[in-house]
Every structure is written in structure tokens, then in C-alpha cells.
N, C-alpha and C. Protein backbone atom coordinates (compact mmCIF):
# COMPACT_ATOMS: atom_id res chain seq x y z
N UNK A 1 73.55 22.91 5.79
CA UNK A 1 73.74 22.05 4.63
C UNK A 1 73.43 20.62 5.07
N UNK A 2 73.11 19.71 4.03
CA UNK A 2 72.39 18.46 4.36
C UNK A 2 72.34 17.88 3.26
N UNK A 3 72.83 16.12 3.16
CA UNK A 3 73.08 15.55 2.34
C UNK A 3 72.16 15.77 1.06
N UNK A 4 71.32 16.25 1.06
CA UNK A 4 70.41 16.51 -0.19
C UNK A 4 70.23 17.85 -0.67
N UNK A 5 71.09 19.29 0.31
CA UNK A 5 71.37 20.53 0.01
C UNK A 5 72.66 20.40 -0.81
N UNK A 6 73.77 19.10 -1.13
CA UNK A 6 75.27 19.59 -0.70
C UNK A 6 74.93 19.49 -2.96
N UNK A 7 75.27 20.62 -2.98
CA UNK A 7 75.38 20.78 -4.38
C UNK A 7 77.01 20.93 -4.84
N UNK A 8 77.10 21.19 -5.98
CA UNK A 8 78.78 21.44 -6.62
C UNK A 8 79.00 22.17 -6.28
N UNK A 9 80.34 22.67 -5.50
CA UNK A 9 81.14 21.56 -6.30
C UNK A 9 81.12 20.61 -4.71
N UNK A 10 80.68 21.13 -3.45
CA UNK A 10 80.61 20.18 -2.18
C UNK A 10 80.36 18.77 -2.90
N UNK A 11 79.21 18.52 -3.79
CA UNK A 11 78.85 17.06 -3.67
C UNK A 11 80.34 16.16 -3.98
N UNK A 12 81.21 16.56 -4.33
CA UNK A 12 82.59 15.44 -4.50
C UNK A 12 82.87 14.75 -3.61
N UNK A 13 82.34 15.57 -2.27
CA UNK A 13 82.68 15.40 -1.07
C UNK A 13 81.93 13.89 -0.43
N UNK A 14 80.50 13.99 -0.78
CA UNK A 14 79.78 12.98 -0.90
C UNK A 14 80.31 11.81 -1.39
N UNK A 15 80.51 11.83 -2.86
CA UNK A 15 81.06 10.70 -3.50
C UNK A 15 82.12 10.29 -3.03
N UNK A 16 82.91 10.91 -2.65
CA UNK A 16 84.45 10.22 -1.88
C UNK A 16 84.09 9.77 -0.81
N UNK A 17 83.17 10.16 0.38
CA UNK A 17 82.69 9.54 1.25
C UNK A 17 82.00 8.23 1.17
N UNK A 18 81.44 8.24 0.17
CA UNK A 18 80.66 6.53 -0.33
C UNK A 18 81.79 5.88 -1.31
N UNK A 19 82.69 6.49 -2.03
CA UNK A 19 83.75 5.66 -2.51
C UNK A 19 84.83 5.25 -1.38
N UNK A 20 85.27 6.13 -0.32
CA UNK A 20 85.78 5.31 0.80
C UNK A 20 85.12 4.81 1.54
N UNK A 21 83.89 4.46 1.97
CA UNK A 21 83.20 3.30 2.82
C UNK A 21 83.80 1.93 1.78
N UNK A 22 83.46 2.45 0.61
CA UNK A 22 83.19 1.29 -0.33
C UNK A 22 84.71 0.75 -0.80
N UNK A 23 85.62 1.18 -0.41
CA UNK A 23 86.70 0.87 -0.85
C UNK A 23 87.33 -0.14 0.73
N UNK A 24 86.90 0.72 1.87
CA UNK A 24 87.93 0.37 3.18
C UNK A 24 86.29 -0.61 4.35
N UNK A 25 86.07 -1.72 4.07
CA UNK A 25 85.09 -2.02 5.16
C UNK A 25 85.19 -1.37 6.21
N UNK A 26 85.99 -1.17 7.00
CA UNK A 26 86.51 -0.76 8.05
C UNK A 26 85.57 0.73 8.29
N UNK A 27 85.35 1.54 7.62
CA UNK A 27 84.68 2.89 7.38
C UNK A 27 82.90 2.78 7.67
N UNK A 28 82.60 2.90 8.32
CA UNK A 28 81.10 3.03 8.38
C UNK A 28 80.86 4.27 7.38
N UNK A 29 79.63 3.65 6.42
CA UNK A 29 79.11 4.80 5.48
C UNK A 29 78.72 6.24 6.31
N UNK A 30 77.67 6.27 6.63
CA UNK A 30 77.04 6.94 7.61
C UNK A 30 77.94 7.97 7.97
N UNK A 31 78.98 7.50 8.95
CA UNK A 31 80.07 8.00 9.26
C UNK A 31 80.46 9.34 8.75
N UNK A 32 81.20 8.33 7.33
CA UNK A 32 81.93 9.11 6.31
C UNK A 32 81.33 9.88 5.72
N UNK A 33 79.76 9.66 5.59
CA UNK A 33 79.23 10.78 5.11
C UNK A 33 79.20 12.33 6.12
N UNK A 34 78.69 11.89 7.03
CA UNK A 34 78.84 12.86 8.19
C UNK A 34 80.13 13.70 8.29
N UNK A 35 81.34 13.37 8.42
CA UNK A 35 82.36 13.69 8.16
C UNK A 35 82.65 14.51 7.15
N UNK A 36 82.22 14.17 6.17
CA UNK A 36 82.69 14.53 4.59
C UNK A 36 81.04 16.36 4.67
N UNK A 37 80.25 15.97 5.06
CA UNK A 37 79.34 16.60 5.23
C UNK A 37 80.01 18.47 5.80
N UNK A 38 80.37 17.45 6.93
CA UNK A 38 81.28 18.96 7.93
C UNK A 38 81.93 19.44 7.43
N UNK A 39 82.97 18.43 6.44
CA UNK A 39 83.89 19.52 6.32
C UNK A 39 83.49 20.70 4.59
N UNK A 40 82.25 19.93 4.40
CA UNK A 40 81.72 20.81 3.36
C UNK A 40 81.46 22.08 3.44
N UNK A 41 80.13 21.81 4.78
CA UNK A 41 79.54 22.87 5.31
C UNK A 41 80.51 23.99 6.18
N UNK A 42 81.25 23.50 6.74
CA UNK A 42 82.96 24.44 7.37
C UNK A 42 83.34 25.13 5.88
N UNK A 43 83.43 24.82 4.97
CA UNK A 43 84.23 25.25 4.12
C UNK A 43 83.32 26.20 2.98
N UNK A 44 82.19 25.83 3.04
CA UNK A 44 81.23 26.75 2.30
C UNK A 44 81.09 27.49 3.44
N UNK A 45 80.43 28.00 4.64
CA UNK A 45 80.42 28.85 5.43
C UNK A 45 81.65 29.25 5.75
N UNK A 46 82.72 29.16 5.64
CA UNK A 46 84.37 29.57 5.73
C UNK A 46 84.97 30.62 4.79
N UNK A 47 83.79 30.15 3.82
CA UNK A 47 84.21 30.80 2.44
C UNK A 47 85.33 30.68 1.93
N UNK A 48 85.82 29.65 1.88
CA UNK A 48 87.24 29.17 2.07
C UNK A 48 87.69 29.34 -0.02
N UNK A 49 86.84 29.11 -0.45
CA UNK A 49 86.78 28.62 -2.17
C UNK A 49 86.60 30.19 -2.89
N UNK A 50 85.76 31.16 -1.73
CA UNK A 50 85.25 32.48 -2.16
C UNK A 50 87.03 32.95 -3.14
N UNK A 51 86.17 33.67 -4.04
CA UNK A 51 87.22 34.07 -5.15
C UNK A 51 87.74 33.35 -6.33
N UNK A 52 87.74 31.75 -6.27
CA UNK A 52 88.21 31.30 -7.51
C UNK A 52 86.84 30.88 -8.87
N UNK A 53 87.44 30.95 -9.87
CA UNK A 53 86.52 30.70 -10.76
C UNK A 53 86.04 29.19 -10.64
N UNK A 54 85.07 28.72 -11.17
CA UNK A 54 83.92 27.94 -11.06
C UNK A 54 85.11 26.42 -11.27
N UNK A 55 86.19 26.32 -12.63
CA UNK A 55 86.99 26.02 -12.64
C UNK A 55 88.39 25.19 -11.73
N UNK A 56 88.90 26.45 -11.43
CA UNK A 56 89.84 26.33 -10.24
C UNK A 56 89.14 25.77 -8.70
N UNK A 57 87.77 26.31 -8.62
CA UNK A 57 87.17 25.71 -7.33
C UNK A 57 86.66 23.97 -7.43
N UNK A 58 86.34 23.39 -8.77
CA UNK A 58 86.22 21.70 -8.84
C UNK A 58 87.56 21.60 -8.70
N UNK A 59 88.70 22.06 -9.04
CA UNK A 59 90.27 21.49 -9.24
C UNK A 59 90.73 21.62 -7.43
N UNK A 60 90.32 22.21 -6.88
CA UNK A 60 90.55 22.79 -5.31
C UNK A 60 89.59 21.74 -4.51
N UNK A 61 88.48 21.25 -4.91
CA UNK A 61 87.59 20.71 -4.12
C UNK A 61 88.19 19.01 -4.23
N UNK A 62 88.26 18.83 -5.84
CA UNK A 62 88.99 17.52 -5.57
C UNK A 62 90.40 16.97 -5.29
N UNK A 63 91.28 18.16 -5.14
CA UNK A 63 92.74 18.26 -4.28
C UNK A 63 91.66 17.44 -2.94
N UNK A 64 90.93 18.60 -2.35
CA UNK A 64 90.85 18.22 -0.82
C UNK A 64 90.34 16.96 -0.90
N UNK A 65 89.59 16.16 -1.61
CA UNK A 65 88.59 14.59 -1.55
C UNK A 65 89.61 14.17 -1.44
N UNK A 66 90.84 14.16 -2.58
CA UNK A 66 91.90 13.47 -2.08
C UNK A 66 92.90 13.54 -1.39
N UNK A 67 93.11 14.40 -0.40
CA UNK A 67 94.28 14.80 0.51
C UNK A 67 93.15 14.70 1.58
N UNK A 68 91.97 14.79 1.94
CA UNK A 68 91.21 14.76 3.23
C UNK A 68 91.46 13.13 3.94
N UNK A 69 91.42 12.05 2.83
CA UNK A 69 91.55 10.36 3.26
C UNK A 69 92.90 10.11 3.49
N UNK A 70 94.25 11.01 2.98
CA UNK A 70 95.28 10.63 3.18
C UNK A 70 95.95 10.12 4.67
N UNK A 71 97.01 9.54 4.72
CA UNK A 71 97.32 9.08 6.15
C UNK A 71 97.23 10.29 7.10
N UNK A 72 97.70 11.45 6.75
CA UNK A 72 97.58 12.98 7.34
C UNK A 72 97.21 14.24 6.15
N UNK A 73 96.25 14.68 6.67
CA UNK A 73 95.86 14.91 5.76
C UNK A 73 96.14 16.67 5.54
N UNK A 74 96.78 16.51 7.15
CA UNK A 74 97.08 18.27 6.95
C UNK A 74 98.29 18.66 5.75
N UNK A 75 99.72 17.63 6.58
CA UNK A 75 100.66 17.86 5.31
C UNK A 75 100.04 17.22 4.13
N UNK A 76 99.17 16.92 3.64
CA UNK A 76 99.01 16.43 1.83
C UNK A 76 98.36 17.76 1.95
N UNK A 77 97.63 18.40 2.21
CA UNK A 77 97.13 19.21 2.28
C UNK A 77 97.95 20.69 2.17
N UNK A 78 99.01 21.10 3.03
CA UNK A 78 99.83 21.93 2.97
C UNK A 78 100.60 21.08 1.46
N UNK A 79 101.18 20.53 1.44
CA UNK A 79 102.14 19.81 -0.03
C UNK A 79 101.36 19.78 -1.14
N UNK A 80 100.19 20.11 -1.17
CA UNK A 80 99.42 20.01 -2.89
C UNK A 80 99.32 21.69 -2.77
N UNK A 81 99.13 22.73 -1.61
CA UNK A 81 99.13 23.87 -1.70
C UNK A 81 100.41 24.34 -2.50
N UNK A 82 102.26 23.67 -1.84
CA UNK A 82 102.93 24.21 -2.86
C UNK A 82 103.49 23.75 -4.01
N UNK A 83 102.67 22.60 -3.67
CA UNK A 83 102.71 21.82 -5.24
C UNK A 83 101.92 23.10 -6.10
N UNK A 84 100.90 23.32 -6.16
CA UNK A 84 99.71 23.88 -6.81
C UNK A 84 100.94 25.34 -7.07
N UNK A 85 101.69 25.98 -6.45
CA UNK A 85 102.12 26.85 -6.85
C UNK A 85 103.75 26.56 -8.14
N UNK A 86 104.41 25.61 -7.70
CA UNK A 86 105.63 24.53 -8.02
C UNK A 86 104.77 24.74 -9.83
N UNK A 87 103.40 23.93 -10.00
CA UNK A 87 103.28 22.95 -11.05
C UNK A 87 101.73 23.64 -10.85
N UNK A 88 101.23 24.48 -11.50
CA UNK A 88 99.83 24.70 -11.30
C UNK A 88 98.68 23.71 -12.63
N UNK A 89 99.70 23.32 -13.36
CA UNK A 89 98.80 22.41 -14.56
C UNK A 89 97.87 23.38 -15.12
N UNK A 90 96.73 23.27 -15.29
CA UNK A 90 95.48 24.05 -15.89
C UNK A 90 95.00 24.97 -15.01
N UNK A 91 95.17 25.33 -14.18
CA UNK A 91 94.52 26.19 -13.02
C UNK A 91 94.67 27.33 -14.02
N UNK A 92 93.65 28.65 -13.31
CA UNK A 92 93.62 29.72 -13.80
C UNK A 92 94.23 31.03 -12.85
N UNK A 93 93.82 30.53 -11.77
CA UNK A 93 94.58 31.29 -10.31
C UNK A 93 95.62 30.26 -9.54
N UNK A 94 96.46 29.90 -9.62
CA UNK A 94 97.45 29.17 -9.15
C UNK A 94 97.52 29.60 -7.84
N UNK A 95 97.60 30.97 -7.53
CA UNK A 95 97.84 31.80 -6.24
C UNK A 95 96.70 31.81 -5.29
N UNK A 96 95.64 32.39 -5.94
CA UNK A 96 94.27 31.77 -5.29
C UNK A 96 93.99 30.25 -4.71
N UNK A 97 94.32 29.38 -5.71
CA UNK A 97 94.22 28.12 -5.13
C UNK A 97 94.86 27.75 -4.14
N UNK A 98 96.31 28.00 -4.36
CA UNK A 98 97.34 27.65 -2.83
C UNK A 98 96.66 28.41 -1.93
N UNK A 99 95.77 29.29 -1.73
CA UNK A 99 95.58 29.62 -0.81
C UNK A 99 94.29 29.30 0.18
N UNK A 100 93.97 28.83 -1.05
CA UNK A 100 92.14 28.38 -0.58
C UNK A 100 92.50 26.60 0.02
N UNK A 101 93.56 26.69 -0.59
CA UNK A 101 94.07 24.92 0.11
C UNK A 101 94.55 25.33 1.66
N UNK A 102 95.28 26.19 1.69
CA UNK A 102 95.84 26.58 3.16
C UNK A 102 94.48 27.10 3.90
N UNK A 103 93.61 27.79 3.41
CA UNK A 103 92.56 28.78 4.17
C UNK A 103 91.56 27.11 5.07
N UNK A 104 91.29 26.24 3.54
CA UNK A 104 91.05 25.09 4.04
C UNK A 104 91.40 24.22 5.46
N UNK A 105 92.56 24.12 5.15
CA UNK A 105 93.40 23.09 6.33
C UNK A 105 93.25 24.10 7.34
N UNK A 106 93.33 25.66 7.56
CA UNK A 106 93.07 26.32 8.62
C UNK A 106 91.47 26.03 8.96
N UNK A 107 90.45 25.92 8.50
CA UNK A 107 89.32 25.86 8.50
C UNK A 107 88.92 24.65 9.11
N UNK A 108 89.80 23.60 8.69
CA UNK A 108 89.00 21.93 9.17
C UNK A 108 90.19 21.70 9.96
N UNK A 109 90.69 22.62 10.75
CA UNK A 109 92.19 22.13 11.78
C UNK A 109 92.62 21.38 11.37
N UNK A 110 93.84 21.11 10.42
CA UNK A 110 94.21 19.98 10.28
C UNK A 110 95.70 20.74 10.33
């Protein structure tokens, strides 16, 4: 995968990477793209998303954009998994999702 392969729902991944350069100077773009890149390609080859509807997988992808920048990103990461079960909002697989959030954080070590 490669910044001009990374299709939906990965490309979020992109945009949060150029919205945090652009938010924190401190962040080299480049970087963050690279970063944000891996943990795409880990997670599409992980198959980490395999099973949820088209749906639940944008609602799962942008949990992680925003729990990946957090101060730690493993616990936001584990805590939106049992949030997601606690309070699933619109999801369609609630159960699926907590799990594709955990399969995640196993996937990108966190």
C-alpha cells in the first residue's frame, strides 16, 4: 500500500496525518504520513476490520484516527473498545467492532 493506493476507508488515516502535522508544528508531515501509512497497511493486511459492514468499518477506522494521536494510544484504544460495547450509538455490530478495536491495538502493538 502507498500513499496513492490507500483508498476507504484507510484514506482517514491520511487526512489525520496531514491534519496533525497541520495542527502540532512539532510533527514533520512526511513523518506522519509514513506512520499513519503503516498502520494502515498492518491493519488491512491484519485483516483487522475483516467482518464488519462497510458502515461500522468508517465508524472503527475513525475511533482509531482518533485514539492513534492520543497521549497513549493503546488505553484510548482499549477504552473506546468498551466504550463501543457500554454505548454502541449507531453501530450495527457493536461486538464486532470492540473487537476489531482490540484485534487493532494487538496489530499496531500498542
Amino acid at each position: 500500500m502507498s500513499h496513492s493506493t490507500v483508498g476507504p476507508p484507510f484514506d482517514q488515516f491520511m487526512a489525520t496525518a496531514d491534519a496533525v502535522a497541520q495542527a502540532r508544528p512539532e510533527v514533520d508531515l512526511e513523518l506522519a504520513r509514513e506512520v499513519f501509512l503503516e498502520a494502515a497497511t498492518l491493519l488491512h493486511n491484519g485483516l483487522a476490520l475483516d467482518g464488519l459492514d462497510e458502515h461500522d468499518t468508517n465508524a472503527v477506522v475513525a475511533g482509531l484516527c482518533i485514539d492513534l494521536v492520543a497521549e497513549d494510544p493503546g488505553a484510548a484504544v482499549r477504552a473506546r473498545a468498551q466504550t463501543t460495547l457500554e454505548a454502541p450509538g449507531d453501530l450495527h455490530d457493536p461486538e464486532g467492532a470492540s473487537a476489531a478495536y482490540l484485534i487493532s491495538a494487538g496489530i499496531l502493538q500498542l
